[in-house]
N, C-alpha and C. Protein backbone atom coordinates (compact mmCIF):
# COMPACT_ATOMS: atom_id res chain seq x y z
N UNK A 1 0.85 -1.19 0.00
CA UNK A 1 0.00 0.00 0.00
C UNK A 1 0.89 1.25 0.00
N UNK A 2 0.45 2.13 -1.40
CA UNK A 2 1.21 3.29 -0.92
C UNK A 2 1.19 4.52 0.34
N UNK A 3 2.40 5.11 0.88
CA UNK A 3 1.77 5.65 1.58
C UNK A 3 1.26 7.14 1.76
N UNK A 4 0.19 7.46 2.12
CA UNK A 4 -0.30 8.78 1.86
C UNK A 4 0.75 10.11 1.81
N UNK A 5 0.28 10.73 0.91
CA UNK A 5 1.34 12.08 0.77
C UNK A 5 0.78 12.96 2.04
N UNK A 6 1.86 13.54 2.40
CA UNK A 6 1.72 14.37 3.70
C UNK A 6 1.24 15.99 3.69
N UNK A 7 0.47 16.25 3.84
CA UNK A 7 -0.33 17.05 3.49
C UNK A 7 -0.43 18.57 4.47
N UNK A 8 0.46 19.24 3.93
CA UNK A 8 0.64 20.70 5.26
C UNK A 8 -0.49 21.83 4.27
N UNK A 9 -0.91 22.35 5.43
CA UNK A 9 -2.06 23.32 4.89
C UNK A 9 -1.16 24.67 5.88
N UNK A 10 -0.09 25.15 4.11
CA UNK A 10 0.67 26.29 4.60
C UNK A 10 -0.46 27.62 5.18
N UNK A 11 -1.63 27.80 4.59
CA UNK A 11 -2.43 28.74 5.48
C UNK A 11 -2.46 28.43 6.36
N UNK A 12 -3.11 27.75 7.24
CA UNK A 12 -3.33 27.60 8.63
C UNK A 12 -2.15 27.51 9.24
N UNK A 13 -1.13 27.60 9.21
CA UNK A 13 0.40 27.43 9.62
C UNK A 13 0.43 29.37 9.92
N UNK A 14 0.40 29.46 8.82
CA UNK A 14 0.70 31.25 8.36
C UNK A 14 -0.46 31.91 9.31
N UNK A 15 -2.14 31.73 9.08
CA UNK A 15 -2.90 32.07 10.51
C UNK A 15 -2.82 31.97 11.81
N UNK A 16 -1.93 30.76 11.95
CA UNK A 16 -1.98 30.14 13.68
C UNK A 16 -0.82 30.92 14.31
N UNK A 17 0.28 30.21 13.11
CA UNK A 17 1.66 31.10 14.32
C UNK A 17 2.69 31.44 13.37
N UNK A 18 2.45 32.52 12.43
CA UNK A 18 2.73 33.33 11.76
C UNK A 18 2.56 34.52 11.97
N UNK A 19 1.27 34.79 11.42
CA UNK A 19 0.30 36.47 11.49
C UNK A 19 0.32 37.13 12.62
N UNK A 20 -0.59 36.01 14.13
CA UNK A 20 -0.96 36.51 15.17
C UNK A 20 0.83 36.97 15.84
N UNK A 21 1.90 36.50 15.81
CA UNK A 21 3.02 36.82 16.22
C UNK A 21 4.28 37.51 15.41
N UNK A 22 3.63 38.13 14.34
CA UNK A 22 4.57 38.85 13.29
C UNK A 22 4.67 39.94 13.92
N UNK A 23 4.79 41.14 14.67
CA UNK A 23 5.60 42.14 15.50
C UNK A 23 6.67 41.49 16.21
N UNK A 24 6.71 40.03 17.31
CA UNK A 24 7.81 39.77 17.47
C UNK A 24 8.49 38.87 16.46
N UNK A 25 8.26 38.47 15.38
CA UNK A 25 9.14 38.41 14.67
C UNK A 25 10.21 39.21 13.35
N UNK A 26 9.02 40.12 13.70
CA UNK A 26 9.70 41.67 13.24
C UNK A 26 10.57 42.45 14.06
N UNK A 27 10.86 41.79 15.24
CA UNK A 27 11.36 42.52 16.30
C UNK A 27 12.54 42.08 16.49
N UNK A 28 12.78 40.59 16.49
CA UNK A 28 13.62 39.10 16.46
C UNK A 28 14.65 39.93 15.41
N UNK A 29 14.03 39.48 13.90
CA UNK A 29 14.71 40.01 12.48
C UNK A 29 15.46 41.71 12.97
N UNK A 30 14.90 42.47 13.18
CA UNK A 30 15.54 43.78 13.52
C UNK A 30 16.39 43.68 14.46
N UNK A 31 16.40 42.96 15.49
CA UNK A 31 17.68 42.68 16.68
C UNK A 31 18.69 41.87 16.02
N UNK A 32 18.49 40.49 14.98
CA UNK A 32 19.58 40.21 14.86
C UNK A 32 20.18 41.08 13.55
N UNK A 33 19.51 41.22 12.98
CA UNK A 33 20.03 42.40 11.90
C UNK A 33 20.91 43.04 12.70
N UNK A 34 20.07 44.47 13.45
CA UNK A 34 21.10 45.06 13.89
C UNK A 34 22.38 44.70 14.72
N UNK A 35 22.07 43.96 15.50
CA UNK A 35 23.69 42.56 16.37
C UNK A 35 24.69 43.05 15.19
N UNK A 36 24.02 42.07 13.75
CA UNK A 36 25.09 41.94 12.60
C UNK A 36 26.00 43.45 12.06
N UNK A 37 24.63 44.64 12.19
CA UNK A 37 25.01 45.29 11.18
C UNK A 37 26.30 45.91 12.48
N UNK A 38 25.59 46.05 13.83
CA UNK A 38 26.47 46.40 15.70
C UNK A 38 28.38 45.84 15.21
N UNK A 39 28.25 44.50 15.00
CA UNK A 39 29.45 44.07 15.02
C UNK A 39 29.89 43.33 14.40
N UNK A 40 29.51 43.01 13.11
CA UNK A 40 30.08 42.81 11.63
C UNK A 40 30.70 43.83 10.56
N UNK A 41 30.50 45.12 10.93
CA UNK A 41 30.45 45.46 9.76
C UNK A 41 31.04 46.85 10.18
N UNK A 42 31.85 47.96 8.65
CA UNK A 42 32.15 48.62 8.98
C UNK A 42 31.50 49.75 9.58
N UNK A 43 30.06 49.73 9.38
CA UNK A 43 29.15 50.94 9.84
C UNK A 43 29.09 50.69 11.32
N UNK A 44 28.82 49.26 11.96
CA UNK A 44 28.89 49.28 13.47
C UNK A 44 30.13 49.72 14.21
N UNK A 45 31.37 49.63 13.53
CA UNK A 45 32.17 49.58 14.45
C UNK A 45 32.36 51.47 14.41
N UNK A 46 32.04 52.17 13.54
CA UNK A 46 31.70 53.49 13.82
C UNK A 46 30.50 54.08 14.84
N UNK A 47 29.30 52.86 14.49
CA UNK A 47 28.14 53.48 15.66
C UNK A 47 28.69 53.40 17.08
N UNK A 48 29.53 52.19 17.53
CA UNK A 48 30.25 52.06 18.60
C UNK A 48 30.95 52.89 19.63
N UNK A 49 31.36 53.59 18.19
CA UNK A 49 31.93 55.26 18.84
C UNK A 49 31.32 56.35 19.13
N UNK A 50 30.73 56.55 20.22
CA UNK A 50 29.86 57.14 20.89
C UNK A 50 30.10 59.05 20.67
N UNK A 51 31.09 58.99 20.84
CA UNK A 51 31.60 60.14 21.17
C UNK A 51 31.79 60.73 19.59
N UNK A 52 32.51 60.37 18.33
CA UNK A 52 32.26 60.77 17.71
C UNK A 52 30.99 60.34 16.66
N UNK A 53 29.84 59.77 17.10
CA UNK A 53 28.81 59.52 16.87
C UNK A 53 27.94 61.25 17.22
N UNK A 54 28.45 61.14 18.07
CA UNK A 54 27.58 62.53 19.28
C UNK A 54 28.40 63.70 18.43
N UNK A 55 29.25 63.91 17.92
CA UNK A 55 29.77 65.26 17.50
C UNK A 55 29.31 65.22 15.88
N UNK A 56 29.02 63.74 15.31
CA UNK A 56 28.62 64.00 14.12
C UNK A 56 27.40 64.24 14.12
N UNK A 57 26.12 63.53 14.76
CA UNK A 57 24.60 63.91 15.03
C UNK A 57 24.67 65.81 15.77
N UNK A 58 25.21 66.36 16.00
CA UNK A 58 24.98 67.49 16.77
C UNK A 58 25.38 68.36 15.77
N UNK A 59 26.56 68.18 14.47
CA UNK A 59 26.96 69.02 13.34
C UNK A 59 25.66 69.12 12.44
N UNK A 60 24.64 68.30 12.53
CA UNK A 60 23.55 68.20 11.61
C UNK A 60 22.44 69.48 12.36
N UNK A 61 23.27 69.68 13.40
CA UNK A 61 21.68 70.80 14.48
C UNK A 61 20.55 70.30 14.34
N UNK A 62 19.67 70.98 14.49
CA UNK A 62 18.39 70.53 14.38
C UNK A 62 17.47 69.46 13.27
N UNK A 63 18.52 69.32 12.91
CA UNK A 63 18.22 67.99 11.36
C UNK A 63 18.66 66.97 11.96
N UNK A 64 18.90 67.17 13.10
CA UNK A 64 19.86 65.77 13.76
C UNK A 64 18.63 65.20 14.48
N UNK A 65 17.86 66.35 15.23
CA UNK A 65 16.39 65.99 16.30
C UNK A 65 15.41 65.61 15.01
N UNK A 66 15.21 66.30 13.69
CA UNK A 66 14.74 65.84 12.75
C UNK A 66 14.13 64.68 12.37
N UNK A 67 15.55 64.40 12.00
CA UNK A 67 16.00 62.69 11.75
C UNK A 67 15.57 61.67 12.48
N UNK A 68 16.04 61.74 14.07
CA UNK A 68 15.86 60.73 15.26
C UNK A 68 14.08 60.91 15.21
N UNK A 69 13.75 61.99 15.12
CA UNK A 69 11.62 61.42 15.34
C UNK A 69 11.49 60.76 14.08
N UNK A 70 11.73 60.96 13.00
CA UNK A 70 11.05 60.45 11.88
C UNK A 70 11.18 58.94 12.21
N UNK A 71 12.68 58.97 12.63
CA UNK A 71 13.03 56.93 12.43
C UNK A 71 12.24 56.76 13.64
N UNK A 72 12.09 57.24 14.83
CA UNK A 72 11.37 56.63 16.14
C UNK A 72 9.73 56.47 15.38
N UNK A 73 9.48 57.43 14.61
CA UNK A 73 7.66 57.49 14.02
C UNK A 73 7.58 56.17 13.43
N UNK A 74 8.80 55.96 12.51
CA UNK A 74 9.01 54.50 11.22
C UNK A 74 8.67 53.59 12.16
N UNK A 75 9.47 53.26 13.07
CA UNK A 75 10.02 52.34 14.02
C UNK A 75 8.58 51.54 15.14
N UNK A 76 8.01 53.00 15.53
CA UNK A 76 7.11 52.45 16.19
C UNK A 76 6.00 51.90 15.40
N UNK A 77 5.50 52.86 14.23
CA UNK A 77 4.56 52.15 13.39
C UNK A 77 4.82 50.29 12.66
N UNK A 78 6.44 50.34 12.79
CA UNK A 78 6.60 48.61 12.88
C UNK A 78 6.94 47.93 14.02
N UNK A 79 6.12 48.34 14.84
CA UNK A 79 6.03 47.86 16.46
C UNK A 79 7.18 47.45 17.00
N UNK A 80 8.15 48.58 16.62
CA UNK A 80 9.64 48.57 17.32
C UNK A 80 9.38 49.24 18.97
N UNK A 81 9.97 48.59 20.37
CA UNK A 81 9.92 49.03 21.39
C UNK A 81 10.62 50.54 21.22
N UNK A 82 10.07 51.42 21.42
CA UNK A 82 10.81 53.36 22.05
C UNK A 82 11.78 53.21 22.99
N UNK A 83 12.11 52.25 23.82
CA UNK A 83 12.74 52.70 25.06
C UNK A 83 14.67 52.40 24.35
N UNK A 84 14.26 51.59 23.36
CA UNK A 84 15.36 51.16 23.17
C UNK A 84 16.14 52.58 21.94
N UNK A 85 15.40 53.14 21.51
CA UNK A 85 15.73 54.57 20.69
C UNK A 85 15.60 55.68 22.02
N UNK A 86 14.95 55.73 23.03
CA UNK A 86 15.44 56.59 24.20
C UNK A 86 16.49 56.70 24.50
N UNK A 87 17.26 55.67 24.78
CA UNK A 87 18.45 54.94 25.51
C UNK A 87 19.59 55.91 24.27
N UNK A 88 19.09 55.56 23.19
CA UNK A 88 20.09 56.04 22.13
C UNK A 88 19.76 57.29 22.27
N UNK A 89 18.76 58.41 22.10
CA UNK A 89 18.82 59.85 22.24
C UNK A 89 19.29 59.99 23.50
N UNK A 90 19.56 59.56 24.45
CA UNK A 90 20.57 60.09 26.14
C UNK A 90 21.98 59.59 25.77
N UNK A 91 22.80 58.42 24.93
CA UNK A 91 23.60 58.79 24.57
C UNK A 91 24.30 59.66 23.95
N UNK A 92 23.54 60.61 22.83
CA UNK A 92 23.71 61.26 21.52
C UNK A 92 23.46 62.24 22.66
N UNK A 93 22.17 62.82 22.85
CA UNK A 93 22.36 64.34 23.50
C UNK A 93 22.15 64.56 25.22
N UNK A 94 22.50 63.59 25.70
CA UNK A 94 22.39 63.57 27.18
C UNK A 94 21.35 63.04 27.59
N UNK A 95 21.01 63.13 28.96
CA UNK A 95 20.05 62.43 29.63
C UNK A 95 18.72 63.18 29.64
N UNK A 96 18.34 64.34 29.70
CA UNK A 96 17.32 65.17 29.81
C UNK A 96 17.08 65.90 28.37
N UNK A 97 18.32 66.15 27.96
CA UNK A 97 17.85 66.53 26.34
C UNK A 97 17.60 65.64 25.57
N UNK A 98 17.70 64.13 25.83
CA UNK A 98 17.67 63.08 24.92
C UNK A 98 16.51 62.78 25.51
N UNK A 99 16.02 62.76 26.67
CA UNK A 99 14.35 62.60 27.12
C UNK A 99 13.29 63.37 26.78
N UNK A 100 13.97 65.02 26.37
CA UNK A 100 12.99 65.87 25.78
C UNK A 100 12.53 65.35 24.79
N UNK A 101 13.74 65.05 24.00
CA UNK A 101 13.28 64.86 22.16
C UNK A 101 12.56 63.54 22.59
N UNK A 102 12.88 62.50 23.09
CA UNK A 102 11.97 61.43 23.38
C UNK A 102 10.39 61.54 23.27
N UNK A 103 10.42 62.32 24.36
CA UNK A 103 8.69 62.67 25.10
C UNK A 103 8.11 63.14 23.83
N UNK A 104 8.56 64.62 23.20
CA UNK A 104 8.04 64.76 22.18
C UNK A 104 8.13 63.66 20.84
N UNK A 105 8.37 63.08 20.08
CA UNK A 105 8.84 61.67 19.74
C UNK A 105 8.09 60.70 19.59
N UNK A 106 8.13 60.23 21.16
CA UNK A 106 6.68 59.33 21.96
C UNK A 106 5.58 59.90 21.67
N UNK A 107 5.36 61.33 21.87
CA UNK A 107 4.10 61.78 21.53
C UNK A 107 3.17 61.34 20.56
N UNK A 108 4.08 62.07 19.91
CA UNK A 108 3.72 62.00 17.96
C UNK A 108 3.60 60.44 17.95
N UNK A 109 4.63 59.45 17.87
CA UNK A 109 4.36 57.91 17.22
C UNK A 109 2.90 57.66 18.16
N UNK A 110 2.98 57.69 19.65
CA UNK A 110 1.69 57.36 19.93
C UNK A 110 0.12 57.76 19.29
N UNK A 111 0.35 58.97 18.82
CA UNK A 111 -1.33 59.48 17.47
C UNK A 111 -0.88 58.86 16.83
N UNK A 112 0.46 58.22 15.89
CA UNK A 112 0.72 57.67 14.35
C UNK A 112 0.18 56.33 15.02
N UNK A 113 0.12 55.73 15.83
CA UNK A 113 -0.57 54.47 16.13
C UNK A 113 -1.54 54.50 16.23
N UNK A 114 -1.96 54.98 17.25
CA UNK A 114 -3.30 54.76 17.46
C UNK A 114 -4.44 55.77 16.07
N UNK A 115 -4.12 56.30 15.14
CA UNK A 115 -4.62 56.68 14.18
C UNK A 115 -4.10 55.49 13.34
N UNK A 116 -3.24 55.12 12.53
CA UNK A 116 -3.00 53.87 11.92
C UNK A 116 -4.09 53.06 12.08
N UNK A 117 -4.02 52.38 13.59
CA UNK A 117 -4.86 51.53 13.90
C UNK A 117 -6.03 51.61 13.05
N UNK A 118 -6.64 52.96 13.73
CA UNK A 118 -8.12 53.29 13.26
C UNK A 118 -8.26 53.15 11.65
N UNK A 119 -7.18 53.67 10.86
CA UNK A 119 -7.18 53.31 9.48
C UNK A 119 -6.76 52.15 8.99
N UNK A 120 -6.61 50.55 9.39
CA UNK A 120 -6.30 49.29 9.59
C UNK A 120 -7.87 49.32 9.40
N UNK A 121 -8.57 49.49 10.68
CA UNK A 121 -9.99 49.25 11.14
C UNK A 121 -9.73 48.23 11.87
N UNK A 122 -9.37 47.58 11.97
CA UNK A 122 -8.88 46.71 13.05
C UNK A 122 -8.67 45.43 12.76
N UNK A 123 -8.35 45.12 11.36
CA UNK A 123 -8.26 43.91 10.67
C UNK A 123 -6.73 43.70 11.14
N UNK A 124 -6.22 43.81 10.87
CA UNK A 124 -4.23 43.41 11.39
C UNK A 124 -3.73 44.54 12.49
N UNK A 125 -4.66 45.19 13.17
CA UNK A 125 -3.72 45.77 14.10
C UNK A 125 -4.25 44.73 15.44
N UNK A 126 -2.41 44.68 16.52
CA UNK A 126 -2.66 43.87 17.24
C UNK A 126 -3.76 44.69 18.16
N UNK A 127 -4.47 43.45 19.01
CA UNK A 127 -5.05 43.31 19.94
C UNK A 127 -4.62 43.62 21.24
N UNK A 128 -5.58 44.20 22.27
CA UNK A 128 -5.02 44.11 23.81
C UNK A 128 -5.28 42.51 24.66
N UNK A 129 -3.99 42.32 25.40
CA UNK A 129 -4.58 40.73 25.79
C UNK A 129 -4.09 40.96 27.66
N UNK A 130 -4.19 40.03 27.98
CA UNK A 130 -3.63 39.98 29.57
C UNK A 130 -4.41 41.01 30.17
N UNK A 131 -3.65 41.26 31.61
CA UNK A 131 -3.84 42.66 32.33
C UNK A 131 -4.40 44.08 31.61
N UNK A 132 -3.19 44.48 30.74
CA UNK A 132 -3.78 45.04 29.24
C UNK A 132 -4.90 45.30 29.07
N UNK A 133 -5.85 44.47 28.57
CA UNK A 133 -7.15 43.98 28.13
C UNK A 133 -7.63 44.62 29.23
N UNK A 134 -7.77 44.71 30.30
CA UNK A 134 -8.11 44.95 31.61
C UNK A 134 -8.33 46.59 31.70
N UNK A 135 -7.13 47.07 31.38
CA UNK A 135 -7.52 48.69 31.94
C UNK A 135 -7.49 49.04 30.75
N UNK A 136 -7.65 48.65 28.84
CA UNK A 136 -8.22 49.06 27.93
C UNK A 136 -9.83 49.07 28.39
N UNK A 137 -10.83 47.92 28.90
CA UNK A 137 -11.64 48.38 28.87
C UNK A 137 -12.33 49.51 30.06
N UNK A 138 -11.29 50.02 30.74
CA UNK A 138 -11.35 50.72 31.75
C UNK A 138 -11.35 52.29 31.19
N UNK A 139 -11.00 52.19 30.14
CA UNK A 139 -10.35 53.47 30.05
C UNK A 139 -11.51 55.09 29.59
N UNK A 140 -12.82 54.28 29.37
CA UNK A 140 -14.11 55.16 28.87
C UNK A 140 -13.86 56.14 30.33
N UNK A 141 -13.95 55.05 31.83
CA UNK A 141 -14.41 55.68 32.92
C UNK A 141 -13.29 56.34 33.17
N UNK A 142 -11.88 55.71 33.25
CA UNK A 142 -11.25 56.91 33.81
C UNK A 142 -9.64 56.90 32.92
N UNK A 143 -9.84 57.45 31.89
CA UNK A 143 -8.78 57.53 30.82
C UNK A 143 -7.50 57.93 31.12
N UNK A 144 -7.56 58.81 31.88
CA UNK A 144 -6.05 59.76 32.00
C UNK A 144 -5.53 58.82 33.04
N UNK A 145 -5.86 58.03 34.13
CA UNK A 145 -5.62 57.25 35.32
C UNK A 145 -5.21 56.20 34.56
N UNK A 146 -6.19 55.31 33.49
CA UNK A 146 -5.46 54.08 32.93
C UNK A 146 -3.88 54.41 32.17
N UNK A 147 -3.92 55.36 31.21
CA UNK A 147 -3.35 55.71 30.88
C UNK A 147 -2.26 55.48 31.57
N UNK A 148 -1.94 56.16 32.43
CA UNK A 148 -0.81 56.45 33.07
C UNK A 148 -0.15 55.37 33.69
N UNK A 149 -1.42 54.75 34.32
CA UNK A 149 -0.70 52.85 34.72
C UNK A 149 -0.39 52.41 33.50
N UNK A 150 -0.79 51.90 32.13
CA UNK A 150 -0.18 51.20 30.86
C UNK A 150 0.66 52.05 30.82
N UNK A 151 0.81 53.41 30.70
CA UNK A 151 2.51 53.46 30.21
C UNK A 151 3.61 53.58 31.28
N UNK A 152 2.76 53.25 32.54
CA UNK A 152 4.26 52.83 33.46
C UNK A 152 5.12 51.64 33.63
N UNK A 153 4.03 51.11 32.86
CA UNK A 153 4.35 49.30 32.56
C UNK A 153 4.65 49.16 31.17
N UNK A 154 4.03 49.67 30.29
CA UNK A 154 4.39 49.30 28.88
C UNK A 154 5.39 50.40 28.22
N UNK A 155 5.28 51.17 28.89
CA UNK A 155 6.50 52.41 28.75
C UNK A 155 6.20 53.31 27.45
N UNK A 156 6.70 53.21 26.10
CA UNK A 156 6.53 53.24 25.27
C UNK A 156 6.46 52.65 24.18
N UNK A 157 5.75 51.65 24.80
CA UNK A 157 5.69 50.69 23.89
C UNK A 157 4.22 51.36 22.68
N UNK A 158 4.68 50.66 21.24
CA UNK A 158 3.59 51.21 20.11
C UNK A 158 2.23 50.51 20.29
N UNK A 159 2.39 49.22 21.04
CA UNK A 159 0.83 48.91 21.03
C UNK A 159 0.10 48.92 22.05
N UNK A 160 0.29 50.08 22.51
CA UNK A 160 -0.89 50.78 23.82
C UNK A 160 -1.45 51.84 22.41
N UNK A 161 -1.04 52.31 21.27
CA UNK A 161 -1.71 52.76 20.39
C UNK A 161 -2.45 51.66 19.85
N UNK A 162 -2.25 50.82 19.03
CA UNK A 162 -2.92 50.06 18.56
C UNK A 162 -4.38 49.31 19.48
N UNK A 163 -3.84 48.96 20.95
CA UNK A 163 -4.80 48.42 21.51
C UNK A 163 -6.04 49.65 21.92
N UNK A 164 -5.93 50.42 22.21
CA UNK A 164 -6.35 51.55 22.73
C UNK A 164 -7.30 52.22 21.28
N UNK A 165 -6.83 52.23 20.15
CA UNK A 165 -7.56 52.97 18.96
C UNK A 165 -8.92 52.33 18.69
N UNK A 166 -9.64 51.07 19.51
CA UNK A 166 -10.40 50.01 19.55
C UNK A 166 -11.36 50.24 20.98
N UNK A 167 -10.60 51.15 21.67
CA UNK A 167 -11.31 51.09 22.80
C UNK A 167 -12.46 52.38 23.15
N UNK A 168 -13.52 52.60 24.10
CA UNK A 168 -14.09 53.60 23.89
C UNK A 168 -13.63 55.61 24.29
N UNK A 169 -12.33 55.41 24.27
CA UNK A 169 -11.59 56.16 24.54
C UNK A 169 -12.09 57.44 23.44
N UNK A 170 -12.05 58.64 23.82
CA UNK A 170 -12.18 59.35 22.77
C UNK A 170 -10.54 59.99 22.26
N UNK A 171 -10.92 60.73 21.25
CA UNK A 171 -9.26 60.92 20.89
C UNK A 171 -9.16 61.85 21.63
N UNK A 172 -9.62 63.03 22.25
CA UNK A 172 -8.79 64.20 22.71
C UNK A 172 -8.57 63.63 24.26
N UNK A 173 -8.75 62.80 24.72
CA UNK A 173 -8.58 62.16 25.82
C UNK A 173 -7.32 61.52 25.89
N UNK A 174 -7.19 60.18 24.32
CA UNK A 174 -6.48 60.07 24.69
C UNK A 174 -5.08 60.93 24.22
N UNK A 175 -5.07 61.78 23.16
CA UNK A 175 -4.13 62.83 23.05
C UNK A 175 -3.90 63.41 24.22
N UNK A 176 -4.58 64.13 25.13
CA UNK A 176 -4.03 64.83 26.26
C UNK A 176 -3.20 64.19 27.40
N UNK A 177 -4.38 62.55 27.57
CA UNK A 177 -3.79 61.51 28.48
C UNK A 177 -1.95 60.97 28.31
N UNK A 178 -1.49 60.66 27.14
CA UNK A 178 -0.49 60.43 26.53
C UNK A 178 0.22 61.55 27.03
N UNK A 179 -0.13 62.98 26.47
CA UNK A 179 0.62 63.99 27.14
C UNK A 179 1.35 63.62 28.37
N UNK A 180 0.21 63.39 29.18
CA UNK A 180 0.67 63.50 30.46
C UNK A 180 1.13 62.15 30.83
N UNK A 181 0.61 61.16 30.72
CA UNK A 181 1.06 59.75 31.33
C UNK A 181 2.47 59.36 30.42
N UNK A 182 2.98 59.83 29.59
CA UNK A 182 4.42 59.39 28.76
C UNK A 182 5.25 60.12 29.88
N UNK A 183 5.12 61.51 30.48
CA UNK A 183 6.14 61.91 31.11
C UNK A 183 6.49 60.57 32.72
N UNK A 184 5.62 59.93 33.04
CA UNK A 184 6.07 59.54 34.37
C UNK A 184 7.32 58.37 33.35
N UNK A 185 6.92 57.40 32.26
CA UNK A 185 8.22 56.29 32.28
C UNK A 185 9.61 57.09 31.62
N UNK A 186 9.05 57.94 31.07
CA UNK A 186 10.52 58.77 30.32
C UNK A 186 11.02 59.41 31.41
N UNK A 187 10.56 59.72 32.39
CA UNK A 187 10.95 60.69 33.38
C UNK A 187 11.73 59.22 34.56
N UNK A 188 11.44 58.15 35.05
CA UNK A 188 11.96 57.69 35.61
C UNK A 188 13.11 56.91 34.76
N UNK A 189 13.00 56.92 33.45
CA UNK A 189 14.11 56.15 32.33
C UNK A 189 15.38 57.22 32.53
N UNK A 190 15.38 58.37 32.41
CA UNK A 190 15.90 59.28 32.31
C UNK A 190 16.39 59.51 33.29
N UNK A 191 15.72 59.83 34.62
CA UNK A 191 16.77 59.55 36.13
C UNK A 191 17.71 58.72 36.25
N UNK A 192 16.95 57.24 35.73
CA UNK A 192 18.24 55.88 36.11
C UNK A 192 18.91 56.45 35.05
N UNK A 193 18.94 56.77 34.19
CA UNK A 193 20.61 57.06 33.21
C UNK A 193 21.24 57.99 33.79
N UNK A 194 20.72 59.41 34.50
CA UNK A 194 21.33 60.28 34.91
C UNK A 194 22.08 59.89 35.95
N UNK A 195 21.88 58.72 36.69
CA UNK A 195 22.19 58.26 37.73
C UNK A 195 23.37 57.28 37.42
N UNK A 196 23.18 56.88 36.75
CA UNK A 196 24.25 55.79 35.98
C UNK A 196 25.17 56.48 34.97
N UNK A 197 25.44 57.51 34.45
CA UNK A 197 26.23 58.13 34.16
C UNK A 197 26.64 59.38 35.05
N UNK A 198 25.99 59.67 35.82
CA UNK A 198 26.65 60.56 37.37
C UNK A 198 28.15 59.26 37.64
N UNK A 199 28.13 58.10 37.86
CA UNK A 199 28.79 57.43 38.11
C UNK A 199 28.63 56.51 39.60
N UNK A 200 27.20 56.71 40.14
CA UNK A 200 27.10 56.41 40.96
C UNK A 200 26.79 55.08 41.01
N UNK A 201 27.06 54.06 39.90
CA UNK A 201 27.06 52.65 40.21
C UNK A 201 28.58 52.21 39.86
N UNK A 202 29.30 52.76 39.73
CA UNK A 202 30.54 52.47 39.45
C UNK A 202 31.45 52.41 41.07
């Protein structure tokens, strides 16, 4: 008897655990990329150099702050984590000037998400799940309060836009809320660096 041909149904492969987990594997691909591009290659071993990294971004002036929102706007709209482009604006322009441009930064990608979203309609933008899920549907009654707990936990992360553009939140709510709830994780991100380059863990 022959034996049956083996039969993979590449859709349902691509629906199950493909689609629903393509941000972290967009995330995966961009970390080891960058690893490669970090310390393979001749462009990393220049990013490495901090110092004249920082004198070449600062010769650009204000095309330099330019630059850094547009790629943080790119970045978050492909559900790249912010904290990890924070970290890089407090190297480049210090700890509090690299948190300014942040906050403002964060701002902006947070409307480019959560507007995205709304223009998705909600066919491929991710979902809120866990805890999450929890104070999204909280957020009609008391918006500026949820707010401020998800981004002390999710920091700046892009899909408190996405989950949130679904919820009964109105927009000038959550525009103002964002205002205010982005300053508490940038503001404590920004201490521990100031603190860690004071030299006080050394």
């Amino acid at each position: 008897m022959a034996a049956k041909p083996i039969s993979i149904d590449l859709q349902a492969i691509w629906r199950k655990y493909i689609w629903p987990y393509r941000s972290f594997y967009l995330l995966g691909g961009f970390l080891i990329l960058g690893l490669i591009i970090l310390f393979g290659t001749p462009l990393g071993l220049y990013l490495r150099d901090i110092e004249q990294l920082r004198q070449d971004i600062q010769a650009f002036g204000p095309w330099g702050a330019v630059i850094y929102v547009a790629v943080f706007l790119l970045a978050s709209l492909l559900g790249l984590p912010g904290s990890a482009f924070m970290l890089l604006a407090m190297l480049l322009y210090g700890s509090w000037e690299g948190a300014a441009l942040t906050y403002f930064a964060a701002w902006l990608s947070a409307l480019a998400t959560f507007y995205w979203a709304k223009l998705l309609g909600g066919k491929n933008a991710p979902q809120a799940k866990g805890w999450l899920k929890k104070y999204v549907e909280k957020v009609e009654q008391r918006p500026y309060w949820s707010l401020i707990v998800i981004r002390t936990f999710m920091q700046l992360s892009p899909f408190v836009g996405y989950s949130l553009a679904f919820s009964q939140m109105k927009p000038k709510d959550y525009i103002l809320g964002n205002a205010l709830a982005l300053l508490v994780p940038i503001s404590y991100m920004a201490l521990a660096y100031a603190i860690f380059e004071a030299g006080y863990f050394s």
